[in-house]
PDB file of N, CA and C in Angstrom:
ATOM      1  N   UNK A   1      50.557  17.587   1.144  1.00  0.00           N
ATOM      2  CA  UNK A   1      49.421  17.364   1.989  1.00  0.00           C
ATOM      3  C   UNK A   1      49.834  17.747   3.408  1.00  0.00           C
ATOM      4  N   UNK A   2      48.851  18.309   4.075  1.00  0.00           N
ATOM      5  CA  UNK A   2      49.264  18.870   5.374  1.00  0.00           C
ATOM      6  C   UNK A   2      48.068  18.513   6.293  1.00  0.00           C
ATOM      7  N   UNK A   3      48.279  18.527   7.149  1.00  0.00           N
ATOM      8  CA  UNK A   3      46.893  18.152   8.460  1.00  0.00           C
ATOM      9  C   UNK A   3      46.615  19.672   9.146  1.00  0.00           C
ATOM     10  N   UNK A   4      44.949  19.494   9.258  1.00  0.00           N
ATOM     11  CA  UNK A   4      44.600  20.819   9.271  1.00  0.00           C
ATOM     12  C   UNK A   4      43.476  20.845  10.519  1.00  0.00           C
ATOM     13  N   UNK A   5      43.710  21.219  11.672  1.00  0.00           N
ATOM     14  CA  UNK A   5      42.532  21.190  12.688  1.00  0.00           C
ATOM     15  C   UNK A   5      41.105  21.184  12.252  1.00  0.00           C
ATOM     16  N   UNK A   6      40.687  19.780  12.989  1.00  0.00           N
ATOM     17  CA  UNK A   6      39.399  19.539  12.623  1.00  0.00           C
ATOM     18  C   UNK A   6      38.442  19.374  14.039  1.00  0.00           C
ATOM     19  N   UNK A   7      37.483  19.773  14.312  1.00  0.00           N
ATOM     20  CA  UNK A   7      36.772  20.210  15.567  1.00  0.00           C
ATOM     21  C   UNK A   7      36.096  18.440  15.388  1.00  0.00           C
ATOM     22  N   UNK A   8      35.854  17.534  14.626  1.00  0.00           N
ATOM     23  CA  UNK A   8      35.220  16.158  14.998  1.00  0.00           C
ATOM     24  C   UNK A   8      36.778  15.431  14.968  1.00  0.00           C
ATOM     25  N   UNK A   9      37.052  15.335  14.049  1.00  0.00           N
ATOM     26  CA  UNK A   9      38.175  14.460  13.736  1.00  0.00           C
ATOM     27  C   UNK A   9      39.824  14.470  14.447  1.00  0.00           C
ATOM     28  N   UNK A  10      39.830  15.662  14.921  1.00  0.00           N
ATOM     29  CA  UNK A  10      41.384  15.913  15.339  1.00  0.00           C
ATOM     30  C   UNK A  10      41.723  16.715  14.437  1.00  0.00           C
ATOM     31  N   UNK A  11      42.086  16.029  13.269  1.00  0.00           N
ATOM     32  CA  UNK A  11      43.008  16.585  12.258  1.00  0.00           C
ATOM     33  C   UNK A  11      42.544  15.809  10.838  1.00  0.00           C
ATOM     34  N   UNK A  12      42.399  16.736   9.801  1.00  0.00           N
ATOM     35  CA  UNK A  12      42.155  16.067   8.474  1.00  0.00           C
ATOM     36  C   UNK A  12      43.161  16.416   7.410  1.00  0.00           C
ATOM     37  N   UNK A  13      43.672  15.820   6.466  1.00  0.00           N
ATOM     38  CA  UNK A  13      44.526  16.161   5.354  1.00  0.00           C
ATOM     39  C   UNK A  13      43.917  17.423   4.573  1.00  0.00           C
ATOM     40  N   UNK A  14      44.571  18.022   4.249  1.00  0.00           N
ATOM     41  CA  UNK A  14      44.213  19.072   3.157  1.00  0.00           C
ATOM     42  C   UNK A  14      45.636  19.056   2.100  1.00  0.00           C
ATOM     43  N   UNK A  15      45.276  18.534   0.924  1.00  0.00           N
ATOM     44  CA  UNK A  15      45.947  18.729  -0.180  1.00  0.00           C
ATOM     45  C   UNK A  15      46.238  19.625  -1.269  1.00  0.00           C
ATOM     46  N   UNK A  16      47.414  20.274  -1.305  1.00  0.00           N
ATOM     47  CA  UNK A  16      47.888  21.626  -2.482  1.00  0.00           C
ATOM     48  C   UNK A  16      48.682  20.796  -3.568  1.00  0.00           C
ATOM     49  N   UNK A  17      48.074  20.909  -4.690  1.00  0.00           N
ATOM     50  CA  UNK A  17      48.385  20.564  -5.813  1.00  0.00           C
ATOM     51  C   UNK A  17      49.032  22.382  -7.133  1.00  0.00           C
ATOM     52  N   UNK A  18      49.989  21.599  -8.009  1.00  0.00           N
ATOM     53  CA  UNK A  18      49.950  22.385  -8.964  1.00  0.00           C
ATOM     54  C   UNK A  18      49.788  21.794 -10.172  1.00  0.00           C
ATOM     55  N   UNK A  19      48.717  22.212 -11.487  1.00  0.00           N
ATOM     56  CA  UNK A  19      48.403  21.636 -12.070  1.00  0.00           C
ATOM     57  C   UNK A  19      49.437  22.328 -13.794  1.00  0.00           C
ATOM     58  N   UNK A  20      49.208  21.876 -14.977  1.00  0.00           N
ATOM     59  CA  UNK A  20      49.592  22.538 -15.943  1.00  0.00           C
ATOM     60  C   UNK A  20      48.437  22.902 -16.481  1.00  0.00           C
ATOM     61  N   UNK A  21      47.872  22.290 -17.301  1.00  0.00           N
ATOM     62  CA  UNK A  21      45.850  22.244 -17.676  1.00  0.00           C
ATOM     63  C   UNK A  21      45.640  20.838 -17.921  1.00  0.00           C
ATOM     64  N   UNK A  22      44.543  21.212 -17.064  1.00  0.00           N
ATOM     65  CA  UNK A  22      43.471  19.902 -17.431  1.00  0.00           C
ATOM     66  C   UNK A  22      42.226  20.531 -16.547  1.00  0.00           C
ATOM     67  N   UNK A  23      41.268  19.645 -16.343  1.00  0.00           N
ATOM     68  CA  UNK A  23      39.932  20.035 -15.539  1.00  0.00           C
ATOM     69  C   UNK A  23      40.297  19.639 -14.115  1.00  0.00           C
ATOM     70  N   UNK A  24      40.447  20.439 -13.220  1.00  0.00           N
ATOM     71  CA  UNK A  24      40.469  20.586 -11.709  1.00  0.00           C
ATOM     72  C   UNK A  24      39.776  19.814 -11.207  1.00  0.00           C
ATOM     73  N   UNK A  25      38.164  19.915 -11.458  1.00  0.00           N
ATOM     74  CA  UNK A  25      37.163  19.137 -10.880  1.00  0.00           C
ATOM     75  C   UNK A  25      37.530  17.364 -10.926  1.00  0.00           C
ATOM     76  N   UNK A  26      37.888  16.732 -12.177  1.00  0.00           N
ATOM     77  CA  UNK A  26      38.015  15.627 -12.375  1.00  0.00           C
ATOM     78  C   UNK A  26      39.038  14.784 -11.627  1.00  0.00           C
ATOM     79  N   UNK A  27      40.237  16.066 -11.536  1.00  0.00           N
ATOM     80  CA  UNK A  27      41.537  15.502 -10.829  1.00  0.00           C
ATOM     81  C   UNK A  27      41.072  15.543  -9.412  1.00  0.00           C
ATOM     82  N   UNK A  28      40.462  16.409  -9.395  1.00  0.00           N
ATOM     83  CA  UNK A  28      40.604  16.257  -7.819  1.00  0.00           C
ATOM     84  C   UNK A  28      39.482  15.183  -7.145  1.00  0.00           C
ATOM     85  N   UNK A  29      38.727  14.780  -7.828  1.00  0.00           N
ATOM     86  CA  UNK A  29      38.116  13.350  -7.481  1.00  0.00           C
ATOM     87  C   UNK A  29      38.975  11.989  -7.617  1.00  0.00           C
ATOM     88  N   UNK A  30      39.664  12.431  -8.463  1.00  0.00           N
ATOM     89  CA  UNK A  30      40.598  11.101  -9.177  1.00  0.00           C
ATOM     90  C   UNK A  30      41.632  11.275  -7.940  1.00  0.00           C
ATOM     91  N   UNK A  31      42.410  12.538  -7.189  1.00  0.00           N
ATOM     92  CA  UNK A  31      43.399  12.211  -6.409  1.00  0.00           C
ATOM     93  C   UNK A  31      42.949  11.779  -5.436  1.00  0.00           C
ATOM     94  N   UNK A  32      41.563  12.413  -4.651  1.00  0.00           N
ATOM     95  CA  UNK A  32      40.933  11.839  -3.855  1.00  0.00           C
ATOM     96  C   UNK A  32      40.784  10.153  -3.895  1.00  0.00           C
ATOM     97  N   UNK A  33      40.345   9.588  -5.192  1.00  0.00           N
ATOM     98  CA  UNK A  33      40.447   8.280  -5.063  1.00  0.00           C
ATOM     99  C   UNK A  33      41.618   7.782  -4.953  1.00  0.00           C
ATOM    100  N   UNK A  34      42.595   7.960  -5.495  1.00  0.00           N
ATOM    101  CA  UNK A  34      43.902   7.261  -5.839  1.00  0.00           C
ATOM    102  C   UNK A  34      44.623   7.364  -4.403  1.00  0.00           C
ATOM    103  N   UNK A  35      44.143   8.426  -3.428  1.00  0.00           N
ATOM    104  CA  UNK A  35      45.039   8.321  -1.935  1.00  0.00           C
ATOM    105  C   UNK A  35      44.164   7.364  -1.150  1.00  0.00           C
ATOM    106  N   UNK A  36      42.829   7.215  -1.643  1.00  0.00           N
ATOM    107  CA  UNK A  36      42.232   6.279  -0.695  1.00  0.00           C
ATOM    108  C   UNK A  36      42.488   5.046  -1.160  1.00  0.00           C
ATOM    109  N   UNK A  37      42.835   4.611  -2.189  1.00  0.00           N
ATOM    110  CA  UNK A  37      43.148   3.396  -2.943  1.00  0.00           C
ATOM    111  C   UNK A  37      44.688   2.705  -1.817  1.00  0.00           C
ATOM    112  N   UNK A  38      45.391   3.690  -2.146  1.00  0.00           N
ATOM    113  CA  UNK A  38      46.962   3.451  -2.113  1.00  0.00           C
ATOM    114  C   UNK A  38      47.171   3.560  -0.715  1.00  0.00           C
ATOM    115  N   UNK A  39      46.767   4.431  -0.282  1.00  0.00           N
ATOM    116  CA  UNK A  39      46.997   5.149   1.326  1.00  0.00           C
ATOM    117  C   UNK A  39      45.976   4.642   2.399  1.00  0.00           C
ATOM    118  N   UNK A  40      44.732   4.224   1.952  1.00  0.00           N
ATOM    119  CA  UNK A  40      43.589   3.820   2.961  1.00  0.00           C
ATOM    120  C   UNK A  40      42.907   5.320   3.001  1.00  0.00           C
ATOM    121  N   UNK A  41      41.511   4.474   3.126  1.00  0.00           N
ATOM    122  CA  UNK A  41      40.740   6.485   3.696  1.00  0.00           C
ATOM    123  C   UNK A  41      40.672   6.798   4.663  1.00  0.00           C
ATOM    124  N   UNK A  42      41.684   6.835   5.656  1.00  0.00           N
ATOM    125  CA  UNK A  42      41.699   7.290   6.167  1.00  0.00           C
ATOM    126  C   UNK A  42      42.323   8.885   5.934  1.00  0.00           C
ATOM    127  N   UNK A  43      43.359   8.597   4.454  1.00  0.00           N
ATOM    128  CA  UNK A  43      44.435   9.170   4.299  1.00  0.00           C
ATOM    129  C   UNK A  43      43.557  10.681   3.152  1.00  0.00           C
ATOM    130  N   UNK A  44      42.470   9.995   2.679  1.00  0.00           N
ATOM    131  CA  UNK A  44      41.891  11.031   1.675  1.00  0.00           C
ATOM    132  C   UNK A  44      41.481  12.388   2.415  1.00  0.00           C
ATOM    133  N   UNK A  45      42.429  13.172   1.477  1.00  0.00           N
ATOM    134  CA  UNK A  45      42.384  14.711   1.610  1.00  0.00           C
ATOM    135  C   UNK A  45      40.844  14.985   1.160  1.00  0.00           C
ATOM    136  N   UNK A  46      40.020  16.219   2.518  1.00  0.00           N
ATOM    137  CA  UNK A  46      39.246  16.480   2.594  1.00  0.00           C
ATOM    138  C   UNK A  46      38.745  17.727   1.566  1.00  0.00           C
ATOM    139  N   UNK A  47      40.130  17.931   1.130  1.00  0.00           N
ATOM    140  CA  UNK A  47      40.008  19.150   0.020  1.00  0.00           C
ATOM    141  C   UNK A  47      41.212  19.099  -0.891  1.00  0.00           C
ATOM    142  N   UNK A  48      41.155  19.296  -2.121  1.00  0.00           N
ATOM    143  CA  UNK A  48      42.548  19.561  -3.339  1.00  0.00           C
ATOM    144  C   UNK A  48      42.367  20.913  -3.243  1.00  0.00           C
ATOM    145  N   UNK A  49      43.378  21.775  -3.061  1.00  0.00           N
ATOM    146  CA  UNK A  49      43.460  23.088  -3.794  1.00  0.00           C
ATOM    147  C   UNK A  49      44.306  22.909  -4.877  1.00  0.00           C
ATOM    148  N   UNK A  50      44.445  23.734  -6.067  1.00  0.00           N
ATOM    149  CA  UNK A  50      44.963  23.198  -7.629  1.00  0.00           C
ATOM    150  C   UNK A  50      45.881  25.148  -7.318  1.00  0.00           C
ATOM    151  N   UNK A  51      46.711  25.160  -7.492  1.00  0.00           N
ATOM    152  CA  UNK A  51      47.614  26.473  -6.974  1.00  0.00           C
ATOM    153  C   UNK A  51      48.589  26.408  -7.927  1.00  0.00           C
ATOM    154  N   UNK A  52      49.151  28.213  -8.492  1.00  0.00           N
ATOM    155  CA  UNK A  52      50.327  27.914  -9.325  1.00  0.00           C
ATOM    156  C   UNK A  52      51.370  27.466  -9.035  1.00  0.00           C
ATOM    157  N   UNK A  53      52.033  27.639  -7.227  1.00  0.00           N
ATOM    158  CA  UNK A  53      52.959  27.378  -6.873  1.00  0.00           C
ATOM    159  C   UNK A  53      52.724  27.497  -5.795  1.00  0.00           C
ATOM    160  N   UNK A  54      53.680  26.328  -4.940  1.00  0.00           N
ATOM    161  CA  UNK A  54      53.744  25.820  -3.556  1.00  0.00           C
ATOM    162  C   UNK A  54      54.963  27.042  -3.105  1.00  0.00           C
ATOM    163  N   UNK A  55      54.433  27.188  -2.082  1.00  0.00           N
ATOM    164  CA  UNK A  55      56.037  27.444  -0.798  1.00  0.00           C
ATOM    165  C   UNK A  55      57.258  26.935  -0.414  1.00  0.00           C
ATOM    166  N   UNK A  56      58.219  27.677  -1.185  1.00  0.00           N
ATOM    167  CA  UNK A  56      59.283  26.815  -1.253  1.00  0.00           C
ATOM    168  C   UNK A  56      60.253  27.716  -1.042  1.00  0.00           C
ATOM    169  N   UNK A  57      61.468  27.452  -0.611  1.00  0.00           N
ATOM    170  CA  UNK A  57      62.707  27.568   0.381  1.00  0.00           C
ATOM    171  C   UNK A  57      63.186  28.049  -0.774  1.00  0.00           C
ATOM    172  N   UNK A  58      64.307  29.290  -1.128  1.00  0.00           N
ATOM    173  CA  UNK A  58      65.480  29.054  -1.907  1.00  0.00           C
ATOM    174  C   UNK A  58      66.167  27.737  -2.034  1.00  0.00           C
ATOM    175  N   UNK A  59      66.197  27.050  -1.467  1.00  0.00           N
ATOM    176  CA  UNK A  59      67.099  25.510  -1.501  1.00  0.00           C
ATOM    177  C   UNK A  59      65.889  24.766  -2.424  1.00  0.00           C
ATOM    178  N   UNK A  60      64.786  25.018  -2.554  1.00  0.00           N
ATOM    179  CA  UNK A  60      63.555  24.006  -2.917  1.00  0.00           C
ATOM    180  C   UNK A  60      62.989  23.260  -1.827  1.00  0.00           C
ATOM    181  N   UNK A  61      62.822  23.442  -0.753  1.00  0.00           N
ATOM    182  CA  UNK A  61      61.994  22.460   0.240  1.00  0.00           C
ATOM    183  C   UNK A  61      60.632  22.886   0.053  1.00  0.00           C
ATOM    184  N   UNK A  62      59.590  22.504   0.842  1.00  0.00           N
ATOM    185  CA  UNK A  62      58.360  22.829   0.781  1.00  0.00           C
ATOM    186  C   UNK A  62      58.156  23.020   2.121  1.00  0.00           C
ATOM    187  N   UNK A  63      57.623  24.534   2.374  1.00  0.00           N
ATOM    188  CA  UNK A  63      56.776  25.194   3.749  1.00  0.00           C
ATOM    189  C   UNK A  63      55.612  24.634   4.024  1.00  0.00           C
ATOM    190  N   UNK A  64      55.857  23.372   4.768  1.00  0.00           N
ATOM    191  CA  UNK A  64      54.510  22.946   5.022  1.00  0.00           C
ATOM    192  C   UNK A  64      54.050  23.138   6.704  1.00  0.00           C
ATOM    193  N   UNK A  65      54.714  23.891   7.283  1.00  0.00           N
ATOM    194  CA  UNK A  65      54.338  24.828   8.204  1.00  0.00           C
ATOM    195  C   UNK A  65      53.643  26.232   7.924  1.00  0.00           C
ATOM    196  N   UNK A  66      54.014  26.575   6.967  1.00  0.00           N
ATOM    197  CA  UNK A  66      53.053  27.829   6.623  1.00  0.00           C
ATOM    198  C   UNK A  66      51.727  27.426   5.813  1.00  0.00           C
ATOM    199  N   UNK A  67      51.776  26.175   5.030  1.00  0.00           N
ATOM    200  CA  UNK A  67      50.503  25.875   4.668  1.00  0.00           C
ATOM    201  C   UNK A  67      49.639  25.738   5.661  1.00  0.00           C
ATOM    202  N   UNK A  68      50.198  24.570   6.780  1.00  0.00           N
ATOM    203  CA  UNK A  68      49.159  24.250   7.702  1.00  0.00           C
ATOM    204  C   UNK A  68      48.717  25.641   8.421  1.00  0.00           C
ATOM    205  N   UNK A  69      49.920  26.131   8.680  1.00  0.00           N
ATOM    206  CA  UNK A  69      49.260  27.915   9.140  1.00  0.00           C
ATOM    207  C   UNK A  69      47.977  28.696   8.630  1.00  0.00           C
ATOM    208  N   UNK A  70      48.559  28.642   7.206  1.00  0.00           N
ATOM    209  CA  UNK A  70      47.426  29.502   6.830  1.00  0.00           C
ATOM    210  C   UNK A  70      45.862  28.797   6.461  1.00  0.00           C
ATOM    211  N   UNK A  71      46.128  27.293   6.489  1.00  0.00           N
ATOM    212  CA  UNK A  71      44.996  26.377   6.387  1.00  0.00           C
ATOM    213  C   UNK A  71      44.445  26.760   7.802  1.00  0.00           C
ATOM    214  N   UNK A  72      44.849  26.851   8.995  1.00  0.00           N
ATOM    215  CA  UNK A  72      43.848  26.956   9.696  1.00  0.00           C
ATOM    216  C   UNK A  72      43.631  28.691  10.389  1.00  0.00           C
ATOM    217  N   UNK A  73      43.796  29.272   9.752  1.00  0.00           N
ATOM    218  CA  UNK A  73      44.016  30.588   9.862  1.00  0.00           C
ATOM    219  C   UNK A  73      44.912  31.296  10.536  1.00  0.00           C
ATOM    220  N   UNK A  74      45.946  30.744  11.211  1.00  0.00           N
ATOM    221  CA  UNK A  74      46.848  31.161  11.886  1.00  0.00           C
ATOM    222  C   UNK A  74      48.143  32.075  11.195  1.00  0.00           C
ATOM    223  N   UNK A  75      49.233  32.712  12.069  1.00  0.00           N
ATOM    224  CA  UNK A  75      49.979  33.373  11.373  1.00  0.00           C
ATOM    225  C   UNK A  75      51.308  32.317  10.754  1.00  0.00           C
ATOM    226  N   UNK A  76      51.417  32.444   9.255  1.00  0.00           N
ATOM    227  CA  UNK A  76      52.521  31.779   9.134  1.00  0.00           C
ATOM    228  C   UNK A  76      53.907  31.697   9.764  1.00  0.00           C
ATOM    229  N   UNK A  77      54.003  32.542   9.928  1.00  0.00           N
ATOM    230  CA  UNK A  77      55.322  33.108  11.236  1.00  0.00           C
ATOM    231  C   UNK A  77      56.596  33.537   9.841  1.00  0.00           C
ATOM    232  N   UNK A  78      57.910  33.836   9.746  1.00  0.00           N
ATOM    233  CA  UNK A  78      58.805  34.106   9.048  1.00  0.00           C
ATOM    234  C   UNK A  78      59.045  33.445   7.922  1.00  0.00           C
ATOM    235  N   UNK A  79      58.247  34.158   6.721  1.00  0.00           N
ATOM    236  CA  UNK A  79      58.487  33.565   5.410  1.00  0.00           C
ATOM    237  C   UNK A  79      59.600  34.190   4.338  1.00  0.00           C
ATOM    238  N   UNK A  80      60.537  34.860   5.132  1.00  0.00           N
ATOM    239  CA  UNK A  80      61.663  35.285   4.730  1.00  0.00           C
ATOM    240  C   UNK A  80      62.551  34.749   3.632  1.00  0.00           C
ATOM    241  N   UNK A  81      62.309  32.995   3.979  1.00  0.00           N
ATOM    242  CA  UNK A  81      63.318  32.251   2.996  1.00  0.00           C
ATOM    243  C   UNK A  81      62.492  31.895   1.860  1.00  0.00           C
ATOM    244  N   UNK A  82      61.294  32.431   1.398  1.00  0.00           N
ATOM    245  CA  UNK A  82      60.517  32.385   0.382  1.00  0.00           C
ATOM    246  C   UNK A  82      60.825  32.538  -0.769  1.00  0.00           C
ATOM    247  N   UNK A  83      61.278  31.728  -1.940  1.00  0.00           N
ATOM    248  CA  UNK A  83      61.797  31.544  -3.155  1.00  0.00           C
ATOM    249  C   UNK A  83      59.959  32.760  -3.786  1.00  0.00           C
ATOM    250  N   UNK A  84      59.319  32.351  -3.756  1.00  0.00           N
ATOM    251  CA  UNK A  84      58.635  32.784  -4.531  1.00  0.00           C
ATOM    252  C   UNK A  84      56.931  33.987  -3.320  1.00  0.00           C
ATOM    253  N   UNK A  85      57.131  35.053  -2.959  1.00  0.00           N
ATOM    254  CA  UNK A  85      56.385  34.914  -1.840  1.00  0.00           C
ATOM    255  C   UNK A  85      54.765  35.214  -2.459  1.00  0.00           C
ATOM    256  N   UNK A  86      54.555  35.415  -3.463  1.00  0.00           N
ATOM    257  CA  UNK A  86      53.045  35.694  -3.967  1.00  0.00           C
ATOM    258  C   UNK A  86      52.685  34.157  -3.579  1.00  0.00           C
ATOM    259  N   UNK A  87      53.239  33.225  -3.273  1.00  0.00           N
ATOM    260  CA  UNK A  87      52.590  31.883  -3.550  1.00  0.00           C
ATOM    261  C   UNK A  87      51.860  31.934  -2.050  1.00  0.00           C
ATOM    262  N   UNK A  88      52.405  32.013  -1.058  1.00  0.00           N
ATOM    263  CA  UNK A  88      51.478  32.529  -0.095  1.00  0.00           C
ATOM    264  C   UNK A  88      49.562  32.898  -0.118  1.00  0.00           C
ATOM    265  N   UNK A  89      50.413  34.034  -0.483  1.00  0.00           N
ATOM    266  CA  UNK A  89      48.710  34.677  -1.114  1.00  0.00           C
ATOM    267  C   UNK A  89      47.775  34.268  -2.064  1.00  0.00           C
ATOM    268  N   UNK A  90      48.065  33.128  -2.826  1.00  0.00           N
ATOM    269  CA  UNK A  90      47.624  32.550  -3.706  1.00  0.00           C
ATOM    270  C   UNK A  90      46.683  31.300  -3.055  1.00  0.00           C
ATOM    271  N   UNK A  91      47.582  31.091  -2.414  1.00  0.00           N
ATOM    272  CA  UNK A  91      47.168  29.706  -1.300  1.00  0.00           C
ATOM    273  C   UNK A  91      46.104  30.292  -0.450  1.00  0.00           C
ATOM    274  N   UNK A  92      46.252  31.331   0.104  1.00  0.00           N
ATOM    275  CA  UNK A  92      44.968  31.791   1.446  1.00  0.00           C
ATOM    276  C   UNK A  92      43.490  31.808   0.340  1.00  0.00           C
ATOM    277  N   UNK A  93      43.908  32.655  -0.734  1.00  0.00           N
ATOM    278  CA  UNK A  93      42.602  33.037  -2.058  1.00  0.00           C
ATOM    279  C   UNK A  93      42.257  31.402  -1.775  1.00  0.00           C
ATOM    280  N   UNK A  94      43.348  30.465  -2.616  1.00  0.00           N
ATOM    281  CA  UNK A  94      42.495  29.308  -2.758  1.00  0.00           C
ATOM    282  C   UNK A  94      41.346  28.490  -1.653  1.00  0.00           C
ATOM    283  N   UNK A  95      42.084  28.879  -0.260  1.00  0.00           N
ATOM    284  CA  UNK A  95      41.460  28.773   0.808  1.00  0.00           C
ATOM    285  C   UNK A  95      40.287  28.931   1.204  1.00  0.00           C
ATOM    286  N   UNK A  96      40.734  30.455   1.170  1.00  0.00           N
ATOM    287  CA  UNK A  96      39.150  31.108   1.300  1.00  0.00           C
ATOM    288  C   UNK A  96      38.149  31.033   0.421  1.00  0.00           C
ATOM    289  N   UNK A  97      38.340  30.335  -1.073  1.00  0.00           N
ATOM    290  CA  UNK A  97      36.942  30.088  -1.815  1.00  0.00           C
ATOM    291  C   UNK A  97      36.123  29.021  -1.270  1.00  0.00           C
ATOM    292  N   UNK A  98      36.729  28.056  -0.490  1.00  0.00           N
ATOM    293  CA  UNK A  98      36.279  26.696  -0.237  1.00  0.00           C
ATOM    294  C   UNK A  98      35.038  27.091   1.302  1.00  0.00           C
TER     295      UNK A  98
END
């Protein structure tokens, strides 16, 4: 989950998920509830994207500077240490359907 410039709010969560199968639609109401349950709603992500793979470091960390980047359209800046780099582009697609 990453915080994503919001013109009322400041900043709202936006959540990247990877799923194996199941129905997208269902989970992503169900995660929506389960962060407002656990976390308060303040904390509920304003959107799930369901993605094959996150941004991740050769070491395994997670680029959650380039998510928030490309969540608000900005340039990710040096994704050089990119274990996997199609995941990028996968993420903007998911983006841009919403």
């Amino acid at each position: 989950m990453v915080g994503v410039a919001d013109g009322l709010k400041g900043q709202v969560p936006m959540a990247f998920a990877t799923l194996k199968a199941t129905d997208a639609q269902d989970l992503s109401s169900a995660l929506k509830a389960l962060v407002a349950v656990e976390l308060g709603a303040i904390a509920r992500p304003s959107v799930v994207h369901f993605v094959s793979s996150l941004p991740k470091t050769r070491s395994g960390k997670l680029l959650r500077r380039a998510l928030q980047a490309v969540a608000e359209g900005r340039d990710p800046g040096d994704l050089s240490t990119l274990e996997n780099p199609t995941a990028m582009a996968e993420i903007a697609r998911a983006i841009e359907r919403t």
